[in-house]
PDB file of N, CA and C in Angstrom:
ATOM      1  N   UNK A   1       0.044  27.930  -1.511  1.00  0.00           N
ATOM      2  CA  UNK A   1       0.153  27.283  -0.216  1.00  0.00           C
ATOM      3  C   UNK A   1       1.583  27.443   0.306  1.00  0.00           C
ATOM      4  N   UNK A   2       1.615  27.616   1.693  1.00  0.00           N
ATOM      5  CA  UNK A   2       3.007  28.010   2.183  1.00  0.00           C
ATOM      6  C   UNK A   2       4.104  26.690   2.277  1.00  0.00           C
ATOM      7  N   UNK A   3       5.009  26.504   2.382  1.00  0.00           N
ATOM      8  CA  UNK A   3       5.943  25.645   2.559  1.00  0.00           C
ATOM      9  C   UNK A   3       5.428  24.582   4.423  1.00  0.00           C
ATOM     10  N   UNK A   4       5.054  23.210   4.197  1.00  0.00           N
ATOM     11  CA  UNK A   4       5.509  22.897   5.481  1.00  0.00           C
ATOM     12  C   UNK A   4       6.427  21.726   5.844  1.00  0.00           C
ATOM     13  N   UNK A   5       7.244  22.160   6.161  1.00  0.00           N
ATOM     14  CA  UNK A   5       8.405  21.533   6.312  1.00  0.00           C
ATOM     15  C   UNK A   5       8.177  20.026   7.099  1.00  0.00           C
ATOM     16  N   UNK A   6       8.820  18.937   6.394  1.00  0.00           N
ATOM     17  CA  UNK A   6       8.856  17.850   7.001  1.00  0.00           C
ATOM     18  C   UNK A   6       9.858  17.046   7.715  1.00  0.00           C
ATOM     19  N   UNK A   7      10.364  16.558   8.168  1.00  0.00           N
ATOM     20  CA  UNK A   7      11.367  15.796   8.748  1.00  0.00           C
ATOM     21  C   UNK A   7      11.464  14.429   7.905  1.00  0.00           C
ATOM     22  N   UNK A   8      11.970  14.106   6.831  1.00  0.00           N
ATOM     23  CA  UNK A   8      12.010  12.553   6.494  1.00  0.00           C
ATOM     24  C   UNK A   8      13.181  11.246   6.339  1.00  0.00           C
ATOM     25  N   UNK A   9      14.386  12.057   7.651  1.00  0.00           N
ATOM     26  CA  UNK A   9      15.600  11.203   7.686  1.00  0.00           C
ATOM     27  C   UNK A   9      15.798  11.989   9.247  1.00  0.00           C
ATOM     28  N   UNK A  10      16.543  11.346  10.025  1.00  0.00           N
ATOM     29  CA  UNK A  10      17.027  11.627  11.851  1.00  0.00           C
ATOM     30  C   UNK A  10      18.359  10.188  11.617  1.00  0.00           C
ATOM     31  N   UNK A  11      19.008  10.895  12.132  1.00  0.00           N
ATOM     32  CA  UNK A  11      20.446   9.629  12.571  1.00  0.00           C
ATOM     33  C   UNK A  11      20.649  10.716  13.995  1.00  0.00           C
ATOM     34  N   UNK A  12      20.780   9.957  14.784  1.00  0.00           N
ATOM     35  CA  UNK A  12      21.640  10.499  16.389  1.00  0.00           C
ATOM     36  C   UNK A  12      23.046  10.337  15.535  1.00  0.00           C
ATOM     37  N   UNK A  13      22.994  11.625  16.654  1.00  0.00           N
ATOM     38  CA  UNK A  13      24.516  11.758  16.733  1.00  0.00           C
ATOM     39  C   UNK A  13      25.636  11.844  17.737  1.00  0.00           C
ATOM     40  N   UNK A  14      25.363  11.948  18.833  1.00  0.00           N
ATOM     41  CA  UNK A  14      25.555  12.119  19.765  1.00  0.00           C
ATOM     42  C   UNK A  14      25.136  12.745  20.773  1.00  0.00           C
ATOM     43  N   UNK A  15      25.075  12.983  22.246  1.00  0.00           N
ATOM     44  CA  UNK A  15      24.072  13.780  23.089  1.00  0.00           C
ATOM     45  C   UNK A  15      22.765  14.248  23.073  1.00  0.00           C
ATOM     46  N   UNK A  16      22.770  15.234  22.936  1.00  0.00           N
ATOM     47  CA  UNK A  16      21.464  15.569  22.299  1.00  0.00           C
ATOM     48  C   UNK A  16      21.115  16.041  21.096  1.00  0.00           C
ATOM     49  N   UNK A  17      21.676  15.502  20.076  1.00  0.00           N
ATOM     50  CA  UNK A  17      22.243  15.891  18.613  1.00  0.00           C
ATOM     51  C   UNK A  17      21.801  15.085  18.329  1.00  0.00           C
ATOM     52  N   UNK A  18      21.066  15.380  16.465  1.00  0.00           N
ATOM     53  CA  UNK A  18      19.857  14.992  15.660  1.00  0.00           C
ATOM     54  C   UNK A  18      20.636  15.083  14.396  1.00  0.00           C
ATOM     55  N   UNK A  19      21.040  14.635  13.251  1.00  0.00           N
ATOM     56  CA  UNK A  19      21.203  14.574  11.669  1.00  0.00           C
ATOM     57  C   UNK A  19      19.886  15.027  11.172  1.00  0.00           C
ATOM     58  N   UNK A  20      19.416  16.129  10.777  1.00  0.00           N
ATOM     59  CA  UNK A  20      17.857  16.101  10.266  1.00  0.00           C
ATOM     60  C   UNK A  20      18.023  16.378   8.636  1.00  0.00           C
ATOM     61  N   UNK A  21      17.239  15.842   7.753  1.00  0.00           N
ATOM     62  CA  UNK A  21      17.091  15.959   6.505  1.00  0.00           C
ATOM     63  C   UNK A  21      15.809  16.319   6.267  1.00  0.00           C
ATOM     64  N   UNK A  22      15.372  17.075   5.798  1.00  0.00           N
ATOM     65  CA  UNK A  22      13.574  17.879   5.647  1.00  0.00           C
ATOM     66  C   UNK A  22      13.518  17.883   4.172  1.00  0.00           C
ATOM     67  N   UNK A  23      12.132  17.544   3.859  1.00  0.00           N
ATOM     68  CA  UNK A  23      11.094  17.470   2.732  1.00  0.00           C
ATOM     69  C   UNK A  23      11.851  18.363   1.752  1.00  0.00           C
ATOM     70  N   UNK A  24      12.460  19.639   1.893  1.00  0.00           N
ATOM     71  CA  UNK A  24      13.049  20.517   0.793  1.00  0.00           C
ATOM     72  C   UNK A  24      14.503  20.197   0.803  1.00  0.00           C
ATOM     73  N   UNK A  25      14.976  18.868   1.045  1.00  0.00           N
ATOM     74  CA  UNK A  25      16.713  18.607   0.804  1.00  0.00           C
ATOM     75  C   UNK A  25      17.309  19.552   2.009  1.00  0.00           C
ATOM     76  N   UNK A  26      17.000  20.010   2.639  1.00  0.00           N
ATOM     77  CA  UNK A  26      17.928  20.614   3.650  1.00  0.00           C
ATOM     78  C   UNK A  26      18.007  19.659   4.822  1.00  0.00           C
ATOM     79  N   UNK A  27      19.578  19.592   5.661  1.00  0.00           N
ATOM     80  CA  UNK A  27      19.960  18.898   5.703  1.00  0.00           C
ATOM     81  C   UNK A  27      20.946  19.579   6.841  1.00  0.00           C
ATOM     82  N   UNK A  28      20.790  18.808   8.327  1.00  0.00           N
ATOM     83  CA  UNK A  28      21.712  20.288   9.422  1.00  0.00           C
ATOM     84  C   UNK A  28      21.954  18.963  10.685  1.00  0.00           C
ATOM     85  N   UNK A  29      22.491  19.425  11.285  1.00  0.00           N
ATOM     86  CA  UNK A  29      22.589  18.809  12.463  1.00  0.00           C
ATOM     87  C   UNK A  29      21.648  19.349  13.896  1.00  0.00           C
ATOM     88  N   UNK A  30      20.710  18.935  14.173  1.00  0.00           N
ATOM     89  CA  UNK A  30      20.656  19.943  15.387  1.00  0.00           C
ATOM     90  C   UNK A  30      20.324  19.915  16.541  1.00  0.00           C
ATOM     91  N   UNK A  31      21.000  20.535  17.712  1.00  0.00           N
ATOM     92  CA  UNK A  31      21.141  20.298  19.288  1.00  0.00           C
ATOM     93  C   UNK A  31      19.914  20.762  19.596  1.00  0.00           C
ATOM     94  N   UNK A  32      19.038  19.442  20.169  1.00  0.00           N
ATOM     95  CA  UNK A  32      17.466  19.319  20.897  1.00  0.00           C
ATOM     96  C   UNK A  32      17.683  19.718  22.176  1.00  0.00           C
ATOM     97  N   UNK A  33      19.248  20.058  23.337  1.00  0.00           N
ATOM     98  CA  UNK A  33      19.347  20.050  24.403  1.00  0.00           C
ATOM     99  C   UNK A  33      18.371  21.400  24.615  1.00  0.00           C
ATOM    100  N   UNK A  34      18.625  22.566  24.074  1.00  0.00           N
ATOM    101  CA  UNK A  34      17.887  23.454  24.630  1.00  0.00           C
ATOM    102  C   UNK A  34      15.768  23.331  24.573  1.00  0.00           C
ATOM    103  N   UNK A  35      15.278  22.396  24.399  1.00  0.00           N
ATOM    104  CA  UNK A  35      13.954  22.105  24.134  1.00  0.00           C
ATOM    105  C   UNK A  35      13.673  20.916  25.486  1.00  0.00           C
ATOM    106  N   UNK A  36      14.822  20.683  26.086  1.00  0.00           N
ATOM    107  CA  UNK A  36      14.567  19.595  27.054  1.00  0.00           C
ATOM    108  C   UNK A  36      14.317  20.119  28.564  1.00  0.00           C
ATOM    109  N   UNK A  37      13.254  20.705  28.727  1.00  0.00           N
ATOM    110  CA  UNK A  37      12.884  21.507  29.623  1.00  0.00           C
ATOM    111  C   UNK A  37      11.280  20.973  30.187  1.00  0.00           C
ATOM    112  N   UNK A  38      10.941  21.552  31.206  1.00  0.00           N
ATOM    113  CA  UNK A  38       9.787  21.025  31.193  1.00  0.00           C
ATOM    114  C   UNK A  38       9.464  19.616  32.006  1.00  0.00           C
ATOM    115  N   UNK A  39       8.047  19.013  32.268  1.00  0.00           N
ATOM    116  CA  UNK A  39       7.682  17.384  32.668  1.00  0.00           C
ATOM    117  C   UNK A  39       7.673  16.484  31.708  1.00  0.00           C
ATOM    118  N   UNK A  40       7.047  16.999  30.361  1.00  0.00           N
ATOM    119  CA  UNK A  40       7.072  16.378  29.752  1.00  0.00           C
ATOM    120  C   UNK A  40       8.288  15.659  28.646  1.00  0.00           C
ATOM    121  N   UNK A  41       9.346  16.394  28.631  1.00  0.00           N
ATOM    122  CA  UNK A  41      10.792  16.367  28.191  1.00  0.00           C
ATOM    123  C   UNK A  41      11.886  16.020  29.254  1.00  0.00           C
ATOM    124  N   UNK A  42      11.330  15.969  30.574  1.00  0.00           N
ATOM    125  CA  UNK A  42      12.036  15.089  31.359  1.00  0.00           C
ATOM    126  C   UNK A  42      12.878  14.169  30.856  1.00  0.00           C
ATOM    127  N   UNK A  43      11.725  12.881  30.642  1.00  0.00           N
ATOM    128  CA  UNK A  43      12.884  11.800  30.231  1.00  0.00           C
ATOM    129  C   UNK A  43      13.843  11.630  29.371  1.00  0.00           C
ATOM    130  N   UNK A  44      14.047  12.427  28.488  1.00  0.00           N
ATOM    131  CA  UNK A  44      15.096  12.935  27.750  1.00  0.00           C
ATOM    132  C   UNK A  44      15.949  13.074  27.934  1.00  0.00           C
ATOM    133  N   UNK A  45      16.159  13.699  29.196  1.00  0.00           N
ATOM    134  CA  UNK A  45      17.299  14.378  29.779  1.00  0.00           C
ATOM    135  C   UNK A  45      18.147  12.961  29.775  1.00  0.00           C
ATOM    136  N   UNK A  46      17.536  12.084  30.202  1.00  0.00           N
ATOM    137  CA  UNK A  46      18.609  10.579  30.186  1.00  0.00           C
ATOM    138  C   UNK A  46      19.334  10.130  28.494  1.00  0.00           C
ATOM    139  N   UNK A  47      20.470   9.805  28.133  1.00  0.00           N
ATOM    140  CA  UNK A  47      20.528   9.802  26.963  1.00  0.00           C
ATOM    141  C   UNK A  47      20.087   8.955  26.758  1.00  0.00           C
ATOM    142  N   UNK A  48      19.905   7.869  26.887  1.00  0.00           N
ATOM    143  CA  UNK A  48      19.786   6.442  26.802  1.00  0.00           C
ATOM    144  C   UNK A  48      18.058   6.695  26.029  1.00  0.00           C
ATOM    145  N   UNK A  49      17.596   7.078  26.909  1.00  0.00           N
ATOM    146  CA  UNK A  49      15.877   7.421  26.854  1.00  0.00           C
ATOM    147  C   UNK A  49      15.815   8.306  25.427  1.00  0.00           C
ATOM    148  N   UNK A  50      16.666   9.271  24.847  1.00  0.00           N
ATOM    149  CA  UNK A  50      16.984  10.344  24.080  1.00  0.00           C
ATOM    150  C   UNK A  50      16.645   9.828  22.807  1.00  0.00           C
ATOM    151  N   UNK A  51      17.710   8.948  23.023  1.00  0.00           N
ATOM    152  CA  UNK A  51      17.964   7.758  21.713  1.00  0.00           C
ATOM    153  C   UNK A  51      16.444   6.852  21.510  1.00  0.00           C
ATOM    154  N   UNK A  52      15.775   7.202  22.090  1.00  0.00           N
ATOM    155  CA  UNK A  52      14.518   5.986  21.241  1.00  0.00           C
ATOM    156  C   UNK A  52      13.456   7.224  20.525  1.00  0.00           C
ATOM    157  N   UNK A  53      14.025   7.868  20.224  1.00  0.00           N
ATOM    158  CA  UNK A  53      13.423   8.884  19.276  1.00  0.00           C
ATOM    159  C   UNK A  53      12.702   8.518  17.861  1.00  0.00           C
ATOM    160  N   UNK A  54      11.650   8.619  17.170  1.00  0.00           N
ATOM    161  CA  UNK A  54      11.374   8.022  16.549  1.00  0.00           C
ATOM    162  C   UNK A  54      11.178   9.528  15.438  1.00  0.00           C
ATOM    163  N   UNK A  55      10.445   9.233  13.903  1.00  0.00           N
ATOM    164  CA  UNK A  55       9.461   9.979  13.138  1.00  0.00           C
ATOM    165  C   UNK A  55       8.308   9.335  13.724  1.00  0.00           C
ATOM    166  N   UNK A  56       7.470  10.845  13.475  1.00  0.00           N
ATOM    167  CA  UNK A  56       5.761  10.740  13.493  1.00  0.00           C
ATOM    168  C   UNK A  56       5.612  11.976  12.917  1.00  0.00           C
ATOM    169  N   UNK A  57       4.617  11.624  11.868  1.00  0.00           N
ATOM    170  CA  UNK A  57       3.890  13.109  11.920  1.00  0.00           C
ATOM    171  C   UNK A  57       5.133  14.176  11.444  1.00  0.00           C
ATOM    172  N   UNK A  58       6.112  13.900  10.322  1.00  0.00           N
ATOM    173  CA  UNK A  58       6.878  14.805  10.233  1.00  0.00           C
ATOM    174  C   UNK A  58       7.589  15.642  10.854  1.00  0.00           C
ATOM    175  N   UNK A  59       8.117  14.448  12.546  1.00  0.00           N
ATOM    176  CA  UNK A  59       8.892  15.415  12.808  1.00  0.00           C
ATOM    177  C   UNK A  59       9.366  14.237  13.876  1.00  0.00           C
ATOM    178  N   UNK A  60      10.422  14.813  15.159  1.00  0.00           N
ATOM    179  CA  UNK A  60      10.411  13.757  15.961  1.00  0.00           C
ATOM    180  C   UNK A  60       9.849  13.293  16.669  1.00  0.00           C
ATOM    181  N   UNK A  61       9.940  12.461  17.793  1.00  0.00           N
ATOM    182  CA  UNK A  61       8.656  12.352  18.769  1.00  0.00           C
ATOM    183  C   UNK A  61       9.644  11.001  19.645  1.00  0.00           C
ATOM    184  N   UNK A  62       9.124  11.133  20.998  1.00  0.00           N
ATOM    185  CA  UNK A  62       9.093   9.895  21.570  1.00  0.00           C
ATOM    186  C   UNK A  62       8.017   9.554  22.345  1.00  0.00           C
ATOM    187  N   UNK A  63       8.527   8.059  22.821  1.00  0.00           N
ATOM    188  CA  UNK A  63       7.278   6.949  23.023  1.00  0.00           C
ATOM    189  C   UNK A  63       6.329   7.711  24.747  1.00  0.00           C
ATOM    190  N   UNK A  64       7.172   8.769  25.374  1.00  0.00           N
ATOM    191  CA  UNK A  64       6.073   9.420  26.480  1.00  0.00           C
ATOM    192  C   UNK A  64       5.408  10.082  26.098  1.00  0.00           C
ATOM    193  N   UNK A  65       5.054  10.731  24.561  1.00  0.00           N
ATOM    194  CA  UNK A  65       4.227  11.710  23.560  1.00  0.00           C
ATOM    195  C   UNK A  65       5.321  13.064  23.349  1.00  0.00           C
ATOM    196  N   UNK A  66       6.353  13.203  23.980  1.00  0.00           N
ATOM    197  CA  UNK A  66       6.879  14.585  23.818  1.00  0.00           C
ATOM    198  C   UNK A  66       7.158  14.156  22.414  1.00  0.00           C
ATOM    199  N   UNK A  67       7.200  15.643  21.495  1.00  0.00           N
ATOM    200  CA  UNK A  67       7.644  16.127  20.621  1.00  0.00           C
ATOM    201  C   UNK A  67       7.911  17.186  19.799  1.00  0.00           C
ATOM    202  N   UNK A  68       8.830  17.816  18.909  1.00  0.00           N
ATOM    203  CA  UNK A  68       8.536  19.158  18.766  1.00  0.00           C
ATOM    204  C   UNK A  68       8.514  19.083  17.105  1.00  0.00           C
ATOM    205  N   UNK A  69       7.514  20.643  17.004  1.00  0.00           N
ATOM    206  CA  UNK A  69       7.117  21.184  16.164  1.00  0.00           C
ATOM    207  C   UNK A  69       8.095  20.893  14.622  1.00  0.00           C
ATOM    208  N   UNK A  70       7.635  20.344  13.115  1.00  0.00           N
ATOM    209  CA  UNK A  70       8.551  20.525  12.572  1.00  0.00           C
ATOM    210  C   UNK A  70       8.824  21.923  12.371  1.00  0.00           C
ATOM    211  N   UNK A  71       7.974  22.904  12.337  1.00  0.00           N
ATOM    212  CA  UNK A  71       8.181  24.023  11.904  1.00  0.00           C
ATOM    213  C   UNK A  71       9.448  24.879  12.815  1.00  0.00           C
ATOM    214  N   UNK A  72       9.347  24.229  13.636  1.00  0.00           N
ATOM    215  CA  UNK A  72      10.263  24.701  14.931  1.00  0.00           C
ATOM    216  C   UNK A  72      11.781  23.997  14.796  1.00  0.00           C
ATOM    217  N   UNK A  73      11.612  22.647  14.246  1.00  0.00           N
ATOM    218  CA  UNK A  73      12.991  22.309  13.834  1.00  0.00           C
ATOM    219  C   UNK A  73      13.746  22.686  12.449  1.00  0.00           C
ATOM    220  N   UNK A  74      12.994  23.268  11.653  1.00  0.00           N
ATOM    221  CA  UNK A  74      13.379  23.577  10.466  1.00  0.00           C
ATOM    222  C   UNK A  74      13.778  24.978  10.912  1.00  0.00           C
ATOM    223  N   UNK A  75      13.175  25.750  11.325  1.00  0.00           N
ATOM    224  CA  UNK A  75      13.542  27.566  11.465  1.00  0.00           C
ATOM    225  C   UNK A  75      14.714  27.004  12.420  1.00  0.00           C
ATOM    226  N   UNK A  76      14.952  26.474  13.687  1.00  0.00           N
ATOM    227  CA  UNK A  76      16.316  26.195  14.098  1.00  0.00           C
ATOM    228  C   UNK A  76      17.988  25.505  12.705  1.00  0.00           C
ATOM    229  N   UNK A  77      17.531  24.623  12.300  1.00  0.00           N
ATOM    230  CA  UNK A  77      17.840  24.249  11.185  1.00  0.00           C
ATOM    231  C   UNK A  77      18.392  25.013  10.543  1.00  0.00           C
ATOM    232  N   UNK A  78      17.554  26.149  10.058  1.00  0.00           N
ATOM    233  CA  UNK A  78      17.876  26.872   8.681  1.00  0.00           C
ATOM    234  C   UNK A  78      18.754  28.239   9.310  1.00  0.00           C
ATOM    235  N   UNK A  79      18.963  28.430  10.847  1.00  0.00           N
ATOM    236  CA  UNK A  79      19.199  29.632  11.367  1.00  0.00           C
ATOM    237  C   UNK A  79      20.972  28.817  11.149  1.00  0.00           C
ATOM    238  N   UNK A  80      21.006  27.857  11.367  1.00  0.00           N
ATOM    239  CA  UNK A  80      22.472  27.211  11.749  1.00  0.00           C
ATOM    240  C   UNK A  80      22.813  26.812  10.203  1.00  0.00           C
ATOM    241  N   UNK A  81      22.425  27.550   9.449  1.00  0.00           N
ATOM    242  CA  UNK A  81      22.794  27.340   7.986  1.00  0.00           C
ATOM    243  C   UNK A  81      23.848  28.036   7.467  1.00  0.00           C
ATOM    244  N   UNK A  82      24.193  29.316   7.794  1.00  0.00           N
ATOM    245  CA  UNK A  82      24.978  29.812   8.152  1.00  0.00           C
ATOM    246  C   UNK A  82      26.332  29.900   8.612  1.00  0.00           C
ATOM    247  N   UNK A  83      25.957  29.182   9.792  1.00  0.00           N
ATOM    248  CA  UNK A  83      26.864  29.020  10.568  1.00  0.00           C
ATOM    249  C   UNK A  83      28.298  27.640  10.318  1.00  0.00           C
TER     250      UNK A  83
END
């Protein structure tokens, strides 16, 4: 079975910046600004609104239903591993 990556720690950090810690100990910071596009990621754009970010479902999410993919935050994640 393939690896699927979970989300099971988030601390804000500032702006649109995430602390993420995933199911395999990896462990990154990472800027959600470029994913805030769209109607449904609208309210985001407010920080205030940014910040009530929650877990669901292994990954983030907020209370208007937006949320993104863990698989999508981990391959961002692991690209800035590097770096």
């Amino acid at each position: 079975m393939a690896f699927l990556p979970s989300v099971v720690r988030a601390e804000y950090r500032g702006a649109y910046t995430i602390h993420l810690t995933f199911n395999d100990g990896l462990e990154r910071l990472v800027d959600f600004g470029r994913w805030i596009k769209g109607p449904i990621f609208e309210p985001l754009r407010d920080p205030v609104y940014f910040q009530r970010f929650f877990m669901e479902g292994g990954t983030i999410a907020w209370p208007n239903g937006a949320d993104i993919a863990p698989e999508t935050l981990y391959e961002q994640a692991k690209s800035s591993e590097a770096a």
